[in-house]
PDB file of N, CA and C in Angstrom:
ATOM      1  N   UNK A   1      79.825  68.757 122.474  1.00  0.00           N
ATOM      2  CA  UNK A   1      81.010  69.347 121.872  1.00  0.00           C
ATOM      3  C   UNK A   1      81.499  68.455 120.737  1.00  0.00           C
ATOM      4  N   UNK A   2      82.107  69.348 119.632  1.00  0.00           N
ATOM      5  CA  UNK A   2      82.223  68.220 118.328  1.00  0.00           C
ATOM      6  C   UNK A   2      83.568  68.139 118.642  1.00  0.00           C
ATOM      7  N   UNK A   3      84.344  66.949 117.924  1.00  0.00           N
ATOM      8  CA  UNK A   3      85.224  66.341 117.784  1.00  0.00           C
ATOM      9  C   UNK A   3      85.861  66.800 116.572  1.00  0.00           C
ATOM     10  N   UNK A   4      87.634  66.926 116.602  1.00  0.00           N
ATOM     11  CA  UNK A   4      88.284  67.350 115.349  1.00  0.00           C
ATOM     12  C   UNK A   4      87.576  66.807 113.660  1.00  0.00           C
ATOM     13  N   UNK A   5      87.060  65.279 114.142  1.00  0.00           N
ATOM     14  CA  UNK A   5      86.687  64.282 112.692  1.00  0.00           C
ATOM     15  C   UNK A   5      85.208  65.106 112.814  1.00  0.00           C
ATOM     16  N   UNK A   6      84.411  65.941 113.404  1.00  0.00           N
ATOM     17  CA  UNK A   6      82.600  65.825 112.982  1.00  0.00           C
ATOM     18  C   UNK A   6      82.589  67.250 113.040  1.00  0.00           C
ATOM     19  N   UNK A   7      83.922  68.057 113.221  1.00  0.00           N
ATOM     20  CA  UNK A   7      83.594  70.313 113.016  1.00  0.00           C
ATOM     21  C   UNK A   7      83.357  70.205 111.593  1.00  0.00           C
ATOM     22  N   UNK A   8      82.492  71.371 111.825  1.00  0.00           N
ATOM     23  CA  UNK A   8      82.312  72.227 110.135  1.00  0.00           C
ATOM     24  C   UNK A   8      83.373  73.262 110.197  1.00  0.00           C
ATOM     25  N   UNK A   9      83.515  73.384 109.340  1.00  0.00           N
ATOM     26  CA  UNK A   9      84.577  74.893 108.746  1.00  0.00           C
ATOM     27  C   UNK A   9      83.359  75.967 108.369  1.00  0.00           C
ATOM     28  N   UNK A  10      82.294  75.550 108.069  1.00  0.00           N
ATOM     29  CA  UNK A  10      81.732  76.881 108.003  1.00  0.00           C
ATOM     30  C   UNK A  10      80.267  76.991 108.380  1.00  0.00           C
ATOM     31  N   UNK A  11      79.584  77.882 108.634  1.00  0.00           N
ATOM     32  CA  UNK A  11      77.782  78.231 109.234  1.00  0.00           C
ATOM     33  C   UNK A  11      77.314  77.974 108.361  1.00  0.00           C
ATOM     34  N   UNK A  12      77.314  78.168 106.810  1.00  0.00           N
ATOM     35  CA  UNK A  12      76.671  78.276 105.664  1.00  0.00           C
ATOM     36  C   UNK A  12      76.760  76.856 105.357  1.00  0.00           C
ATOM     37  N   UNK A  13      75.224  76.518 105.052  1.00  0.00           N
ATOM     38  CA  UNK A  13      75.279  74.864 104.684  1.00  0.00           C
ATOM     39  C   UNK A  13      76.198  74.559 103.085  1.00  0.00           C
ATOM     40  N   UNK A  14      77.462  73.629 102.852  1.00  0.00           N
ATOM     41  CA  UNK A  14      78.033  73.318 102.003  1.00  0.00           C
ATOM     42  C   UNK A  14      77.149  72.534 100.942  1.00  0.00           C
ATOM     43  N   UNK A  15      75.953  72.005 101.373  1.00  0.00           N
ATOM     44  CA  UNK A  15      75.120  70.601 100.411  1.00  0.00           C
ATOM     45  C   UNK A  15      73.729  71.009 101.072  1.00  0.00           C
ATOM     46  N   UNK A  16      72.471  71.357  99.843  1.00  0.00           N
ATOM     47  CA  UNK A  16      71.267  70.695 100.250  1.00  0.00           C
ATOM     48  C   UNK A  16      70.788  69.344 100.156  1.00  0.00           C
ATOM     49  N   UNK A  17      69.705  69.149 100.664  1.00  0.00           N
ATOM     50  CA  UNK A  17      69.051  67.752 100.853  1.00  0.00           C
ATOM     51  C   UNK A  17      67.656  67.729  99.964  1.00  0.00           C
ATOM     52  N   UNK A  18      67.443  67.139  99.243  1.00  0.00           N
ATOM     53  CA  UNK A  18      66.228  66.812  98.761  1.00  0.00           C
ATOM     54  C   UNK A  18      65.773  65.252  98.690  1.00  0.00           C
ATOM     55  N   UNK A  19      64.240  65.224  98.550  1.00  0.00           N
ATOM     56  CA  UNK A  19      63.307  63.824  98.676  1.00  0.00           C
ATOM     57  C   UNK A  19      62.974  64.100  97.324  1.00  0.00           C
ATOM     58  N   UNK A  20      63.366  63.046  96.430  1.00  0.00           N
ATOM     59  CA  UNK A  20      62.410  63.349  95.028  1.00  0.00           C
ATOM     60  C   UNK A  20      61.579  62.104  94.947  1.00  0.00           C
ATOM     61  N   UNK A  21      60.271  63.116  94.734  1.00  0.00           N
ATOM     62  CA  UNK A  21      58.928  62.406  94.923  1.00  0.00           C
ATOM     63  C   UNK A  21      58.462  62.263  93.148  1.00  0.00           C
ATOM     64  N   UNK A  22      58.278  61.102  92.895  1.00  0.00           N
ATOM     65  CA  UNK A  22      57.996  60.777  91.553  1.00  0.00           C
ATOM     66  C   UNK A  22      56.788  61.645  90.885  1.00  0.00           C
ATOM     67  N   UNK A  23      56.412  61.680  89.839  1.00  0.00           N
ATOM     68  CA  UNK A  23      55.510  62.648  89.182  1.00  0.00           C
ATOM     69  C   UNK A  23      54.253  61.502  88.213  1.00  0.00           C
ATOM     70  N   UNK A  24      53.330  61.276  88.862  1.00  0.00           N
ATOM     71  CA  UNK A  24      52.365  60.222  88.255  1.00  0.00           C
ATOM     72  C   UNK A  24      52.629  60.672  86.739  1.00  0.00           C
ATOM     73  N   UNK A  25      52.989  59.277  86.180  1.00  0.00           N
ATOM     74  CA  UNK A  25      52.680  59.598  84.433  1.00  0.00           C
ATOM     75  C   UNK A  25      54.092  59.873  84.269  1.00  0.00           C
ATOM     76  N   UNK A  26      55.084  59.646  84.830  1.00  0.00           N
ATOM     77  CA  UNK A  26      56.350  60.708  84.300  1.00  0.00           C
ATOM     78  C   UNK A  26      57.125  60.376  84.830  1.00  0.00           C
ATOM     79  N   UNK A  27      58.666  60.515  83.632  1.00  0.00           N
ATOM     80  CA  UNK A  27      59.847  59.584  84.660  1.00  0.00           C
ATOM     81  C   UNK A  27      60.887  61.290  84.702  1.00  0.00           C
ATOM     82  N   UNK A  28      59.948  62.345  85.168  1.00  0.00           N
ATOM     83  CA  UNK A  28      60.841  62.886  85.903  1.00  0.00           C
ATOM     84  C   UNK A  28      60.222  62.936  87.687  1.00  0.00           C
ATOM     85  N   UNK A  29      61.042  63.779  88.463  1.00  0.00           N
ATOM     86  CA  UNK A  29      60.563  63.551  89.768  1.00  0.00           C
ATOM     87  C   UNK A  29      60.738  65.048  90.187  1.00  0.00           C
ATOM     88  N   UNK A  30      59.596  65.058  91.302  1.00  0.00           N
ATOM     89  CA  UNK A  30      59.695  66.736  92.049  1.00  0.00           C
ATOM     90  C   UNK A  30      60.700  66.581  92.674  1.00  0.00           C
ATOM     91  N   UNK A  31      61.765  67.356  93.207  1.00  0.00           N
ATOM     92  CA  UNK A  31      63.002  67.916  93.953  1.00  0.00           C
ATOM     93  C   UNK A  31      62.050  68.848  94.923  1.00  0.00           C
ATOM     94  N   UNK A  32      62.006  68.098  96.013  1.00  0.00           N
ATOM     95  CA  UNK A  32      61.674  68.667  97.135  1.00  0.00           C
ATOM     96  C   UNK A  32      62.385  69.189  98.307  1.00  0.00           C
ATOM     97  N   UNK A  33      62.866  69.909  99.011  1.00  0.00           N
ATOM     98  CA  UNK A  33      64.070  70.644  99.840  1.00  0.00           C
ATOM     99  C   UNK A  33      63.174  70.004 100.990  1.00  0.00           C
ATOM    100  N   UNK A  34      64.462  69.249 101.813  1.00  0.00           N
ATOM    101  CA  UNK A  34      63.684  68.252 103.543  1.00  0.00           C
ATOM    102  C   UNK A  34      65.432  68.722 104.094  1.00  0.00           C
ATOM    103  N   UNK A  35      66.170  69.586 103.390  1.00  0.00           N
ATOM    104  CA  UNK A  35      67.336  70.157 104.884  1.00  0.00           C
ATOM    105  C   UNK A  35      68.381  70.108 104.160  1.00  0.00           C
ATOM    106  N   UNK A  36      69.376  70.692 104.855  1.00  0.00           N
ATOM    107  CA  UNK A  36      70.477  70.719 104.503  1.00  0.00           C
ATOM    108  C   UNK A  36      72.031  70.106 105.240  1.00  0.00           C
ATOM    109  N   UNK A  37      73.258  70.445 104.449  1.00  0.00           N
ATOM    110  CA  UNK A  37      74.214  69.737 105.015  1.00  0.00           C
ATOM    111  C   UNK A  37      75.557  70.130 105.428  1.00  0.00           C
ATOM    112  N   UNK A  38      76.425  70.031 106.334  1.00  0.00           N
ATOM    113  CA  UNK A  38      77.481  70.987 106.471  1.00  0.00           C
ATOM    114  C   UNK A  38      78.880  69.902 106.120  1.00  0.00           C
ATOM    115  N   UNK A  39      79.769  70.130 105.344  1.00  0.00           N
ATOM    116  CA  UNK A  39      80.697  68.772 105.349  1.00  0.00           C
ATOM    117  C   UNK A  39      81.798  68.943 106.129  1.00  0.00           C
ATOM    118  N   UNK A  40      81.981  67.927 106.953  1.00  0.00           N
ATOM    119  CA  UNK A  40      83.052  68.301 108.162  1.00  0.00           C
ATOM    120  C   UNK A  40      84.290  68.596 107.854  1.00  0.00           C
ATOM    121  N   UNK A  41      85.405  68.839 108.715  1.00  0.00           N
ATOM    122  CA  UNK A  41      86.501  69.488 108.507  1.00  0.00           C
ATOM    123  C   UNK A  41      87.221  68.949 107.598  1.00  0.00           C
ATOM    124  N   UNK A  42      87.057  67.031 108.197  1.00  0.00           N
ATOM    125  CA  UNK A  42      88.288  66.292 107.343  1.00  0.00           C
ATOM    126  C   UNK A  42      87.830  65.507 106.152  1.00  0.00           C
ATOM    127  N   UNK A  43      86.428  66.037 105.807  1.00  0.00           N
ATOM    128  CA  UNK A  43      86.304  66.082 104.193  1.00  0.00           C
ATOM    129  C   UNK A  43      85.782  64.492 104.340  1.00  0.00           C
ATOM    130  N   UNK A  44      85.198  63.908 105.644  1.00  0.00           N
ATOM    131  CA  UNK A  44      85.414  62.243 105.420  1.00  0.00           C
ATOM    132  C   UNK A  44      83.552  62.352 106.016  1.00  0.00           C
ATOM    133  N   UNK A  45      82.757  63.242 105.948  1.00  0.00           N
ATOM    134  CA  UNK A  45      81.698  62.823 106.466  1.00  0.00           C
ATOM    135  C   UNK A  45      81.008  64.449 106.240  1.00  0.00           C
ATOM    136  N   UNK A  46      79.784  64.216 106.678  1.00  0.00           N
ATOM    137  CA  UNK A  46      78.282  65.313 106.319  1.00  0.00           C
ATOM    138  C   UNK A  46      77.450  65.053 107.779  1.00  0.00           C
ATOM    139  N   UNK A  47      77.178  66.486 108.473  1.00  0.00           N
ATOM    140  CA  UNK A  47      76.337  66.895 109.281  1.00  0.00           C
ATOM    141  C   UNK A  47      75.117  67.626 108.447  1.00  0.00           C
ATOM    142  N   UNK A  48      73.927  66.497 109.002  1.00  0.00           N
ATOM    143  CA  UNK A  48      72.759  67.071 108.052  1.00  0.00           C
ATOM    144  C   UNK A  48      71.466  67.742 109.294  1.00  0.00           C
ATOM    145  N   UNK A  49      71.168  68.458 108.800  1.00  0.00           N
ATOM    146  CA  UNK A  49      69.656  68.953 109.228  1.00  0.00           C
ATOM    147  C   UNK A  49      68.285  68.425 108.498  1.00  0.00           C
ATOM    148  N   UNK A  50      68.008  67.800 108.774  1.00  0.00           N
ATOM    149  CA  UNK A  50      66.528  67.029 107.867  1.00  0.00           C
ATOM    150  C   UNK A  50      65.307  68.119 108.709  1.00  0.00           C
ATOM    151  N   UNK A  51      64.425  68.344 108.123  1.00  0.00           N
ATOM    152  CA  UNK A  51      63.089  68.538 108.522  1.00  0.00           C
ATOM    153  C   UNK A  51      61.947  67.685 108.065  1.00  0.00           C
ATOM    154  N   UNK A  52      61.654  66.678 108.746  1.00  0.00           N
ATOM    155  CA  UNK A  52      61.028  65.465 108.582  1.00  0.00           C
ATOM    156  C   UNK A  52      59.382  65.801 109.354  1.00  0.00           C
ATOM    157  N   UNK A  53      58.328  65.933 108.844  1.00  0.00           N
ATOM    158  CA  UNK A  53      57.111  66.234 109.388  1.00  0.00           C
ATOM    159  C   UNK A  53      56.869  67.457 110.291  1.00  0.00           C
ATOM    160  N   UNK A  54      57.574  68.558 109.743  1.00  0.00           N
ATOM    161  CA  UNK A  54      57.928  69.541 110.892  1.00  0.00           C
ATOM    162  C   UNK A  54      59.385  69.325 112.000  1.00  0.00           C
ATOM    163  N   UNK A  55      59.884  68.422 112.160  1.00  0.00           N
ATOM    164  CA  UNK A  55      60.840  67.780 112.980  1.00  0.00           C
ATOM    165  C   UNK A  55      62.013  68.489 112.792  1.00  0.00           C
ATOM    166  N   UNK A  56      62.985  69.097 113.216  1.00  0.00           N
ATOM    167  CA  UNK A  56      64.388  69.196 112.919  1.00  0.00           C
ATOM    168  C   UNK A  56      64.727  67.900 113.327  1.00  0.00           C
ATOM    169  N   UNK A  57      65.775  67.064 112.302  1.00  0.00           N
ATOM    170  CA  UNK A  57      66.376  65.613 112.409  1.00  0.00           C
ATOM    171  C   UNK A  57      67.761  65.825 112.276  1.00  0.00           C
ATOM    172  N   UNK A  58      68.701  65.533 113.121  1.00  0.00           N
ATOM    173  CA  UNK A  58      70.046  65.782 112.893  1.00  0.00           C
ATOM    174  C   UNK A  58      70.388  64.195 112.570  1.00  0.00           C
ATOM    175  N   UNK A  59      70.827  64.471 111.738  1.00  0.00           N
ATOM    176  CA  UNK A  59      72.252  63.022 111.011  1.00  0.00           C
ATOM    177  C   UNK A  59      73.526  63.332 110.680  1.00  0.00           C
ATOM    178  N   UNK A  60      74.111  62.406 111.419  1.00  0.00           N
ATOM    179  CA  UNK A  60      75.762  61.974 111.062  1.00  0.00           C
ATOM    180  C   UNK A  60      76.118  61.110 109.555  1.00  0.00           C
ATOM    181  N   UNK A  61      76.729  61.402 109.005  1.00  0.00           N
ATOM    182  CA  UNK A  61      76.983  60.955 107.505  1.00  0.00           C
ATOM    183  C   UNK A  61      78.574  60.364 107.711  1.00  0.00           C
ATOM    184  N   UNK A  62      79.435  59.426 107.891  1.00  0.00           N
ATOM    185  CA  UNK A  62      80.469  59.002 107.946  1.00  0.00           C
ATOM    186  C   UNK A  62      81.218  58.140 106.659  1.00  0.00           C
ATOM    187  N   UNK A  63      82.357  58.892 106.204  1.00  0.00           N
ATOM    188  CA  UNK A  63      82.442  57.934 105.230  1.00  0.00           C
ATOM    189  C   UNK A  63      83.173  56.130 105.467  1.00  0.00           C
ATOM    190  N   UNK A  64      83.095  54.850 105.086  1.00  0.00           N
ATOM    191  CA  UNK A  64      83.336  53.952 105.979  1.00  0.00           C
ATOM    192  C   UNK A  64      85.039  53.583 105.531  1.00  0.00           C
ATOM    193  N   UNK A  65      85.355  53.345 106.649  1.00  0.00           N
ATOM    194  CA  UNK A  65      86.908  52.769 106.744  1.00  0.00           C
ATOM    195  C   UNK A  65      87.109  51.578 106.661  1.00  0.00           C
ATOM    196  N   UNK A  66      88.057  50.968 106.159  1.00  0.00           N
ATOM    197  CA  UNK A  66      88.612  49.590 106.028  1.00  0.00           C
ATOM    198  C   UNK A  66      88.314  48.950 107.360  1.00  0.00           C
ATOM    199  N   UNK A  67      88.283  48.140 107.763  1.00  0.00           N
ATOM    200  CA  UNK A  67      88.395  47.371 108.903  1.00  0.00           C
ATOM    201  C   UNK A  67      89.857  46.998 109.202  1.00  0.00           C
ATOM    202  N   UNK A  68      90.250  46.992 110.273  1.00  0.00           N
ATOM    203  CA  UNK A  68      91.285  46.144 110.559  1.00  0.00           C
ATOM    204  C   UNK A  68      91.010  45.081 111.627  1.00  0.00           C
ATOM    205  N   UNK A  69      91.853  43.952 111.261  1.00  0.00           N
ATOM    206  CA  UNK A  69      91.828  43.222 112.123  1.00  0.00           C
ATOM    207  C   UNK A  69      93.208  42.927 113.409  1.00  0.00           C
TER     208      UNK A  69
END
C-alpha cells in the first residue's frame, strides 16, 4: 500500500524513460524507450517502471532533503 509522499494522481505515465546509446562515428545518440514514470502526488519524487532485459524493474526516485541534526 502506497503512502500519502509515493501515490500517483494519475494511471497515465507523466515521464518516459530512455537509455541513449551512443551512435559509432557520431556525437548524436539513439533514444531508446527502457520504461516509464509516474510523478507522485507531492511533486517531491518519480515511480518508474524500467524494462531491463525483459525484466519489469520498479524504482523509487526521491527528491533529497536537508538533513537535520
Amino acid at each position: 500500500m502506497m503512502n500519502n509522499q509515493t501515490e500517483t494522481t494519475s494511471k497515465k505515465p507523466t515521464h518516459s524513460v530512455y537509455y541513449l546509446k551512443p551512435k559509432a562515428g557520431s556525437d548524436q545518440s539513439d533514444w531508446i524507450k527502457v520504461g516509464a514514470a509516474w510523478e507522485h502526488g507531492d511533486k517531491d519524487g518519480l515511480n518508474l517502471s524500467l524494462n531491463i532485459l525483459g525484466q519489469n524493474v520498479p524504482v523509487v526516485v526521491r527528491k533529497n532533503k536537508p538533513k537535520t541534526e
